[in-house]
Protein backbone atom coordinates (compact mmCIF):
# COMPACT_ATOMS: atom_id res chain seq x y z
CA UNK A 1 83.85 88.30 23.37
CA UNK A 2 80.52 87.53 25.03
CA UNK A 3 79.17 84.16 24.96
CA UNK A 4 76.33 85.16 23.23
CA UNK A 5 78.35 86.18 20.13
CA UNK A 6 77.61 82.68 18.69
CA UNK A 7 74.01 81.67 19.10
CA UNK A 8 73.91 81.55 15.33
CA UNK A 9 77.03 80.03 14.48
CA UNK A 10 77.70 76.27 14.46
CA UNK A 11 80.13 74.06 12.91
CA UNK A 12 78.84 70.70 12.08
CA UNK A 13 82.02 68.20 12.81
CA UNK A 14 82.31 64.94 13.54
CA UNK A 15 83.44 63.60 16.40
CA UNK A 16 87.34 64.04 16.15
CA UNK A 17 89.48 66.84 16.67
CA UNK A 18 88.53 69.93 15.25
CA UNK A 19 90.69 72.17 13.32
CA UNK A 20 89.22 75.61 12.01
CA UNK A 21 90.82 78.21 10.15
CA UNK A 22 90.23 81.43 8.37
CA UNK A 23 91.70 82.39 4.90
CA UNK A 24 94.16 85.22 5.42
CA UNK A 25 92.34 88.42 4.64
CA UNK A 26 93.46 90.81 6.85
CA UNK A 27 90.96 94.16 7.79
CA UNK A 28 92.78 97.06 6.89
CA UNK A 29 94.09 95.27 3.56
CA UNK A 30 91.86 97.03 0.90
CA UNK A 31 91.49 100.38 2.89
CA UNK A 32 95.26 100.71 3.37
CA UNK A 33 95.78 100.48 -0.37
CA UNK A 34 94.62 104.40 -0.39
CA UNK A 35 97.08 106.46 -1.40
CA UNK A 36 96.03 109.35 1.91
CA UNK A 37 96.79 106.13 4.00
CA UNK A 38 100.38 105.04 2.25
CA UNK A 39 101.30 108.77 2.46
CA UNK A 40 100.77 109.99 5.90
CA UNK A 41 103.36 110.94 7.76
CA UNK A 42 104.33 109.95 10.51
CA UNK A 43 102.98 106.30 9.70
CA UNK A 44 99.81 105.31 11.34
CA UNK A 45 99.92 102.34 13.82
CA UNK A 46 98.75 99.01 12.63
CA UNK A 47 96.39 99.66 15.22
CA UNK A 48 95.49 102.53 14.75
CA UNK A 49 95.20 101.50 10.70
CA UNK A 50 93.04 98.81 11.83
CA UNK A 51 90.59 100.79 13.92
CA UNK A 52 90.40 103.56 11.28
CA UNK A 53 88.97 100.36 8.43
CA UNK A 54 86.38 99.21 11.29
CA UNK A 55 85.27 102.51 11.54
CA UNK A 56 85.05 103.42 8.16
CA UNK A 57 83.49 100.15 6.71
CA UNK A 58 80.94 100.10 9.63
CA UNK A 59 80.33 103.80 8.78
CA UNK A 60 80.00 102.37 4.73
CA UNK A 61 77.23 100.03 5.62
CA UNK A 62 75.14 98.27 2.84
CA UNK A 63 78.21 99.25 0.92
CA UNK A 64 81.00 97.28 2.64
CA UNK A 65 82.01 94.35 1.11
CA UNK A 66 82.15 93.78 5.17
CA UNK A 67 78.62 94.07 6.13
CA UNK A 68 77.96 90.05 7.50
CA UNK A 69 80.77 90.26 9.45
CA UNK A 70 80.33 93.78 11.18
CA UNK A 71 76.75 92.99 11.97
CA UNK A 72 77.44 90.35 14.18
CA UNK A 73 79.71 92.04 16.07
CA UNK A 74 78.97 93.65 19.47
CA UNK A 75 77.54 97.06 19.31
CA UNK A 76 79.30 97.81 22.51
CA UNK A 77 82.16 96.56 24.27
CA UNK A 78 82.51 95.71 28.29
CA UNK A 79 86.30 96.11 28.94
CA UNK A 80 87.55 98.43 31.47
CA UNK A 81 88.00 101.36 29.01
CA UNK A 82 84.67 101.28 28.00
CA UNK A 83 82.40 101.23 31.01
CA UNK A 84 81.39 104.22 32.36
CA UNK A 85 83.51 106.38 35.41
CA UNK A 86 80.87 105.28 38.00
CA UNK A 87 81.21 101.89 37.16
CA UNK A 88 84.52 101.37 36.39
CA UNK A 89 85.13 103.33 39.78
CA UNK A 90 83.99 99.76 41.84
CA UNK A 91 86.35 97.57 40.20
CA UNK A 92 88.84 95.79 42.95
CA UNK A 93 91.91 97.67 43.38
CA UNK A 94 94.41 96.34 41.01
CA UNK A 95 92.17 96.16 38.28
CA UNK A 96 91.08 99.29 38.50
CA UNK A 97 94.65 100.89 38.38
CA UNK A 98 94.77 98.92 34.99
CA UNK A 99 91.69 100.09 33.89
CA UNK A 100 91.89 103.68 34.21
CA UNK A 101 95.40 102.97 32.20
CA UNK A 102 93.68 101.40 29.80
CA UNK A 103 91.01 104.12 29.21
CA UNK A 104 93.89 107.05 29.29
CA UNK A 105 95.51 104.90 26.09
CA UNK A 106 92.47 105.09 24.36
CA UNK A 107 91.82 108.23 24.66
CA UNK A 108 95.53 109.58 23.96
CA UNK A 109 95.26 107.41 20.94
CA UNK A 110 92.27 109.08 19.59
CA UNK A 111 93.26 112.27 20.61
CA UNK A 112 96.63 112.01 18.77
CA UNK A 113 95.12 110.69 15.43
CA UNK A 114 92.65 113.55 15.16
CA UNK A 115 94.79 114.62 12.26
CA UNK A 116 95.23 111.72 10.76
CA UNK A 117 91.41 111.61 10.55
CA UNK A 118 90.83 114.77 9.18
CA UNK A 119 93.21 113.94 6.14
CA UNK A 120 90.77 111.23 5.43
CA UNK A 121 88.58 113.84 4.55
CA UNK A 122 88.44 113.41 0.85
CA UNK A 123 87.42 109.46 1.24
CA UNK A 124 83.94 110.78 2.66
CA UNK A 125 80.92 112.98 1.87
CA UNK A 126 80.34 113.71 5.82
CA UNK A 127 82.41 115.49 7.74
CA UNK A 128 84.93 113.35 8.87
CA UNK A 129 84.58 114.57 13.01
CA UNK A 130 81.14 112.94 12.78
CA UNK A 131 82.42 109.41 11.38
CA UNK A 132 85.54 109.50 13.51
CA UNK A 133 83.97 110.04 17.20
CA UNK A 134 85.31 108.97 20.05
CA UNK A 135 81.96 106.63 20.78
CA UNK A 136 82.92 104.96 16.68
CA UNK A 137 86.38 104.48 17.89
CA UNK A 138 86.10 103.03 21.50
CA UNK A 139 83.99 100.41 19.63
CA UNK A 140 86.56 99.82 16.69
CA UNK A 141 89.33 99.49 19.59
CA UNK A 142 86.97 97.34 21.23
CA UNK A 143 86.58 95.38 18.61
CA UNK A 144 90.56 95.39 17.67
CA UNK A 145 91.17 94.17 21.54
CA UNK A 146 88.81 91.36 22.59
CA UNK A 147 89.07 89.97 18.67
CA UNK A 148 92.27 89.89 17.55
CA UNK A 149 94.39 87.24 16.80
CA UNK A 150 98.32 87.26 17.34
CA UNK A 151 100.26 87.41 13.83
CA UNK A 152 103.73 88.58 13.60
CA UNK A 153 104.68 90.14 10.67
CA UNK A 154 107.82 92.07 9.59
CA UNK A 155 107.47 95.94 9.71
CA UNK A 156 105.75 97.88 6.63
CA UNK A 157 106.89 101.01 5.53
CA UNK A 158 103.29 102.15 5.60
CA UNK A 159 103.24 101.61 9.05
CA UNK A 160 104.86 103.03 12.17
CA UNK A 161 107.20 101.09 14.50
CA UNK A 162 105.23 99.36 16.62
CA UNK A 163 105.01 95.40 16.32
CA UNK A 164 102.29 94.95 13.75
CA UNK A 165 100.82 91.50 15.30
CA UNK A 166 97.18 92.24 15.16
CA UNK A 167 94.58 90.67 12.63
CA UNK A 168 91.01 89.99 12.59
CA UNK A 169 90.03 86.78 11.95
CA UNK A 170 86.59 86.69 11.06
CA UNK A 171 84.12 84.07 12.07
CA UNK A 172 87.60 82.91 13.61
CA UNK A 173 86.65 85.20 16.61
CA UNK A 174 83.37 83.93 17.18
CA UNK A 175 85.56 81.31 19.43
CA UNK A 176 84.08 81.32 23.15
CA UNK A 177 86.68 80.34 26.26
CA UNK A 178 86.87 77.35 28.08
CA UNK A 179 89.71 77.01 30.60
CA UNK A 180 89.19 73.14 30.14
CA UNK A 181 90.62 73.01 26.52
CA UNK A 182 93.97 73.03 24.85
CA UNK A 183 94.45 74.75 21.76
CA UNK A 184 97.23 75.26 19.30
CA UNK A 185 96.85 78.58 16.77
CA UNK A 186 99.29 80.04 14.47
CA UNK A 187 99.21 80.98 10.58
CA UNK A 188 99.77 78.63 8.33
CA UNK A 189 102.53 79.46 5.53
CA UNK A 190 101.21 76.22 3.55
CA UNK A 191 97.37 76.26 3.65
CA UNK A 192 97.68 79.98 3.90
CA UNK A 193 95.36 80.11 6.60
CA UNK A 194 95.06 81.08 10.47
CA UNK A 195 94.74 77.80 12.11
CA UNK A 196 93.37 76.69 15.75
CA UNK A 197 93.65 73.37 16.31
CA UNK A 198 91.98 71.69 19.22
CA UNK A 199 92.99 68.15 20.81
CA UNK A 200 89.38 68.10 22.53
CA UNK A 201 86.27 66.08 21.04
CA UNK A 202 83.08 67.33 19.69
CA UNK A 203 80.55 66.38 18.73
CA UNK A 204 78.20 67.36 15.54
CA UNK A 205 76.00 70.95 16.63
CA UNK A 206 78.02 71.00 19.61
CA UNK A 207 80.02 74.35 20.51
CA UNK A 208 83.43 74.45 19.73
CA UNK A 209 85.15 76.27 22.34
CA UNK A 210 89.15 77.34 22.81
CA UNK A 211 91.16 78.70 25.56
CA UNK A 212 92.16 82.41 25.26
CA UNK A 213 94.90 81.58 27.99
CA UNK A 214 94.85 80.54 31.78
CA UNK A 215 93.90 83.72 32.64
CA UNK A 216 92.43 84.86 36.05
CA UNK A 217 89.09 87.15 36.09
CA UNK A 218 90.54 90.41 36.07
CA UNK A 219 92.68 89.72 33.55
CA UNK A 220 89.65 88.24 31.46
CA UNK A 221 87.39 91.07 32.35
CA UNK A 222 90.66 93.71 31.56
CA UNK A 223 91.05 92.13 28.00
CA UNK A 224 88.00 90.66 26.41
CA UNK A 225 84.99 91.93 28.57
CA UNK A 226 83.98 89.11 30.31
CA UNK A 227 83.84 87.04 33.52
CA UNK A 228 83.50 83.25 33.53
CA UNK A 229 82.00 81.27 36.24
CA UNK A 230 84.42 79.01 38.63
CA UNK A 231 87.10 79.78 36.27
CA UNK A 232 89.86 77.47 37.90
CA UNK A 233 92.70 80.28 37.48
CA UNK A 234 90.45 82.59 39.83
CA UNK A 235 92.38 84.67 42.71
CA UNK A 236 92.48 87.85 44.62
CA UNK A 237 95.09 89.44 44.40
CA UNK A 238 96.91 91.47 47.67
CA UNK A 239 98.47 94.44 47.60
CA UNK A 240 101.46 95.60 49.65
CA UNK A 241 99.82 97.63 51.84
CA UNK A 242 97.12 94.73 52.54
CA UNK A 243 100.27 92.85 53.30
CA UNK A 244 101.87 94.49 56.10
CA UNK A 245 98.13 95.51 57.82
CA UNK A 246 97.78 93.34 60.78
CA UNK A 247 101.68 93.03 60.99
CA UNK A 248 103.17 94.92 64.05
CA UNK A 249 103.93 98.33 63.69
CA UNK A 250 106.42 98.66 65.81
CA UNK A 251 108.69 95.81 63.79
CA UNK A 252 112.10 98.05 62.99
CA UNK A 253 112.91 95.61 60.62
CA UNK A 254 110.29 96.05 58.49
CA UNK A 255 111.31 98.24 55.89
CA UNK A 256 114.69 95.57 55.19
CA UNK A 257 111.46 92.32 54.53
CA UNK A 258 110.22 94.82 52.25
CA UNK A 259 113.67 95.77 50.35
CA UNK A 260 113.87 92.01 51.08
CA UNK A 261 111.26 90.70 48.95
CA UNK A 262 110.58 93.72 46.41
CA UNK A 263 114.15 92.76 45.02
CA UNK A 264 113.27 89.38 44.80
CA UNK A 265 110.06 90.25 42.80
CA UNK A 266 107.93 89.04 46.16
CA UNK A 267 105.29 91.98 46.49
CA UNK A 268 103.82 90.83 43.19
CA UNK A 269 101.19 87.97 42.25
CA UNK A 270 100.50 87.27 45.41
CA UNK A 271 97.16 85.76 45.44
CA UNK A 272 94.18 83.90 47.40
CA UNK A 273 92.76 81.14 45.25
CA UNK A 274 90.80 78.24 45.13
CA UNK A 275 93.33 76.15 46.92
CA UNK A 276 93.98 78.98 49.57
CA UNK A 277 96.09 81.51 49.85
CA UNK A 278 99.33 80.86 47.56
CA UNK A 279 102.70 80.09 48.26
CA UNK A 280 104.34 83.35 47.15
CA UNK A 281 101.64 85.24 49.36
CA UNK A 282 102.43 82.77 52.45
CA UNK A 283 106.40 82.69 51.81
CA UNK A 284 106.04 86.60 52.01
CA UNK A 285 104.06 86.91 55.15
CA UNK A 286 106.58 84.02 56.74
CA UNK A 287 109.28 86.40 55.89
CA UNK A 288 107.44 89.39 57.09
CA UNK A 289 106.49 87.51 60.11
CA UNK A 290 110.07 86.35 61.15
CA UNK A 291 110.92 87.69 64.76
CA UNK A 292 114.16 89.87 65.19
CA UNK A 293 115.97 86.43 66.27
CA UNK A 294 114.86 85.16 63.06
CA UNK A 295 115.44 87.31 61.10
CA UNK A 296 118.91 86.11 59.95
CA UNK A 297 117.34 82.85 58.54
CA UNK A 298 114.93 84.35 56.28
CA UNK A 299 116.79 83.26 53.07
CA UNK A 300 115.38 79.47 54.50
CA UNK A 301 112.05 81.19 53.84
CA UNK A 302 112.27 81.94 50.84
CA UNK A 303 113.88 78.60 49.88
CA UNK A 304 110.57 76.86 51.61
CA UNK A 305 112.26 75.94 54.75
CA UNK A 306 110.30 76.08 57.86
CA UNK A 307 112.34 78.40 60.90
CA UNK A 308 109.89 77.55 63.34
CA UNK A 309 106.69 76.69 65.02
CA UNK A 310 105.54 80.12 65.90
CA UNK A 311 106.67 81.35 62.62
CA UNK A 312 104.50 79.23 60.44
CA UNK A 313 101.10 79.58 62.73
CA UNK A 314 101.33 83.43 63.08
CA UNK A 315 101.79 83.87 59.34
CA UNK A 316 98.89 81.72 59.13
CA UNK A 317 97.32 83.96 61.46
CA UNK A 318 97.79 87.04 59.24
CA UNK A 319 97.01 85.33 56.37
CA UNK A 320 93.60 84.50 57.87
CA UNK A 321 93.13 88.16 58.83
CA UNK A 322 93.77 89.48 55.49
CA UNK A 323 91.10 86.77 54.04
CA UNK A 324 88.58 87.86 56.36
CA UNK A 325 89.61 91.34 55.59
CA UNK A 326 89.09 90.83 51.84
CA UNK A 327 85.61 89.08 52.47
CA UNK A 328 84.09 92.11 54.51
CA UNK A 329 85.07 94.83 51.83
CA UNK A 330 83.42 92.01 49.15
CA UNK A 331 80.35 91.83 50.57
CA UNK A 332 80.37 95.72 51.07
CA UNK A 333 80.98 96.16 47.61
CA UNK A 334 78.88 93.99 46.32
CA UNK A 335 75.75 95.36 48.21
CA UNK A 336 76.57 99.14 47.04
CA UNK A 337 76.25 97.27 43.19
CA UNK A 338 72.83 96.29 44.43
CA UNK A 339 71.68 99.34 45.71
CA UNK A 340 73.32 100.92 42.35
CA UNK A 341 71.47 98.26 40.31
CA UNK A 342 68.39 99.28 41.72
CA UNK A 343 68.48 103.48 40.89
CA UNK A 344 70.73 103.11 37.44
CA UNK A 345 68.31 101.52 35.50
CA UNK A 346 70.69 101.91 32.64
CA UNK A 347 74.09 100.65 33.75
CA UNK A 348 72.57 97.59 34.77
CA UNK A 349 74.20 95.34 32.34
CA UNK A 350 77.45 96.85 33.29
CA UNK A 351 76.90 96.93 37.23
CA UNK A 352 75.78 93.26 36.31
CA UNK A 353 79.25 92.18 34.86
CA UNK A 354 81.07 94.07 37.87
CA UNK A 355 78.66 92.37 40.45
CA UNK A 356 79.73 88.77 38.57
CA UNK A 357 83.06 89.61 39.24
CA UNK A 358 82.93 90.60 42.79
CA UNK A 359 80.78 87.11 43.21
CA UNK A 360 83.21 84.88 41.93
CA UNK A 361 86.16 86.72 44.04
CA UNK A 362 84.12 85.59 47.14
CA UNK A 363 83.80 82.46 46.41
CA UNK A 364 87.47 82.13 45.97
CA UNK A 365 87.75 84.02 49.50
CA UNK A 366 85.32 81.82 51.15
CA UNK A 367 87.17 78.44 49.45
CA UNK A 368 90.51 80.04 51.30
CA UNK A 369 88.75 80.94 54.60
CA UNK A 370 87.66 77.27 54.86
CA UNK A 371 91.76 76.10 53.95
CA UNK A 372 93.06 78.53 56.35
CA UNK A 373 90.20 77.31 58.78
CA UNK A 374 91.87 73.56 58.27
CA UNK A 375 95.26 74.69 58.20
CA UNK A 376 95.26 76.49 61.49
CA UNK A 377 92.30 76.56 63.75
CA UNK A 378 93.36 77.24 66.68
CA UNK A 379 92.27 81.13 65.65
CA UNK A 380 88.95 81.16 64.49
């Protein structure tokens, strides 16, 4: 959810800890209570059940019961699956892998429930392929995946297979993120409500903020649309083939580091942060760095043990090349966003949110330059 989702929407507490909840009245509730719904075979998907009310209340207007609630919401979304090819195409590496994932789901969703639409044919006077676009359901999934709230709930016959643990919450959702809080949030069986509970302070007007989880950028910008400034779980993250680029070619043992640390789950996660680079990514290139001599000590690397002198500063070395590395193809990036910013008059909101995102990753690359710089600089 943007931040801008609750410029009208205050809770007056006092100065204690906050506790807000939502009475359980789940979306797709009344509309699911249609016989065309309860029939269909093969089951819908809670999600897909949950998309298909958004769409049709929104499409009810004046006559949804819904109306407050669906006005307020976003009239378009800014996760991956919903910015445009061009756009979406300048995304960092792993995110974009996950994003064009993310869009193919979508789509094979929609594309699968056609039918399912069309038997909701006798519900409406319009033709049901006008209600039911793609554009009405990118924005109902939207909706369904930045808003949600986790609820487990044992499987309805109504429904297909697939863990039905989605509800909307509303008002609930008007939450904004703060990495600096701690929340609790479940359902209630007592109250009968969806609670979030929040040991922080507040005071009367002020905003009352939660944490949606200590999430880096790309996983914020992947699931809810947004990216938030010096957000303390911040990293870049580097791929394998990053990895073993300023590494000799000619090492024969290569390929066994690789096997090496693939089946110890050590080519994944491996990040540049605030703090520097991490310790997965530096235990990986110590391993990867370990000279033929070495090589039969490299469980000690992985256990944190240093093997030697030489060992430690030329994994620092590489680790300082791939930084720099990452910080060239930043700034590239982000000045082909400018120059895109400047002709697509039109995707500037989106090129904005993109541009945010390659911003804060140099920062975090310029924070681990200056550690590496400390660390060992003998090289720069």
């Amino acid at each position: 959810m943007h931040p801008s989702d609750t410029s009208d929407f205050h809770q007056k507490l006092s100065k204690q800890r906050a506790r807000l909840e939502a009475p359980r009245c789940f979306a797709e509730r009344n509309f699911l209570q249609t016989k065309l719904v309860l029939r269909w075979q093969p089951p819908p998907s809670p999600l897909l059940a949950l998309c298909t009310f958004l769409v049709a209340e929104k499409h009810a207007g004046d006559r949804s019961p819904w109306k407050p609630y669906l006005e307020i919401l976003p009239k378009a979304y800014t996760c991956p699956a919903c910015l445009e090819p061009e756009v979406a195409d300048l995304l960092p590496r792993p995110l974009k892998a996950k994003a064009r994932a993310q869009r193919t789901r979508v789509q094979e969703l929609f594309t699968s429930s056609r039918d399912f639409f069309s038997s909701l044919q006798p519900l409406f006077s319009e033709a049901v392929e006008s209600i039911f676009s793609y554009r009405a359901f990118l924005w109902a999934w939207g909706t369904v995946n930045t808003r949600a709230v986790y609820l487990a709930r044992g499987r309805r016959p109504c429904f297909s297979a697939e863990p039905d643990t989605c509800a909307l919450a509303p008002y609930l959702d008007l939450l904004n993120h703060s990495p600096a809080v701690q929340v609790n949030a479940a359902f209630n069986e007592e109250t009968r409500c969806y609670e979030i509970r929040t040991g922080s302070s507040w005071r009367p007007h002020e905003e009352v903020l939660i944490c949606y989880g200590p999430h880096d950028n790309q996983r914020l910008l992947l699931e809810y649309g947004f990216v938030p400034p010096r957000n303390p779980h911040a990293c870049v993250h580097v791929a394998q083939d990053v990895l073993v680029k300023y590494l000799p070619a000619a090492d024969k043992q290569m390929d066994r580091k690789l096997s090496i640390l693939k089946d110890r789950d050590f080519t994944e996660n491996l990040t540049f942060g605030w703090d520097g680079p991490s310790w997965r990514l530096l235990t990986a290139l110590k391993l990867l760095c370990l000279q033929a001599e070495e090589f039969p000590c490299w469980k000690k690397v992985l256990l944190g043990e240093t093997v030697s002198d030489t060992n430690e500063k030329t994994s620092l070395d590489v680790a300082q090349k791939i930084c720099h590395h990452f910080i060239e193809e930043t700034n590239a990036v982000l000045q082909k966003v400018s120059q895109m910013k400047a002709q697509e008059v039109a995707l500037a909101a989106q090129l904005t949110l993109v541009e945010t995102l390659w911003t804060e990753e140099l920062r975090v690359l310029q924070a681990s330059a200056e550690t590496l710089n400390r660390l060992h600089p003998a090289s720069t």
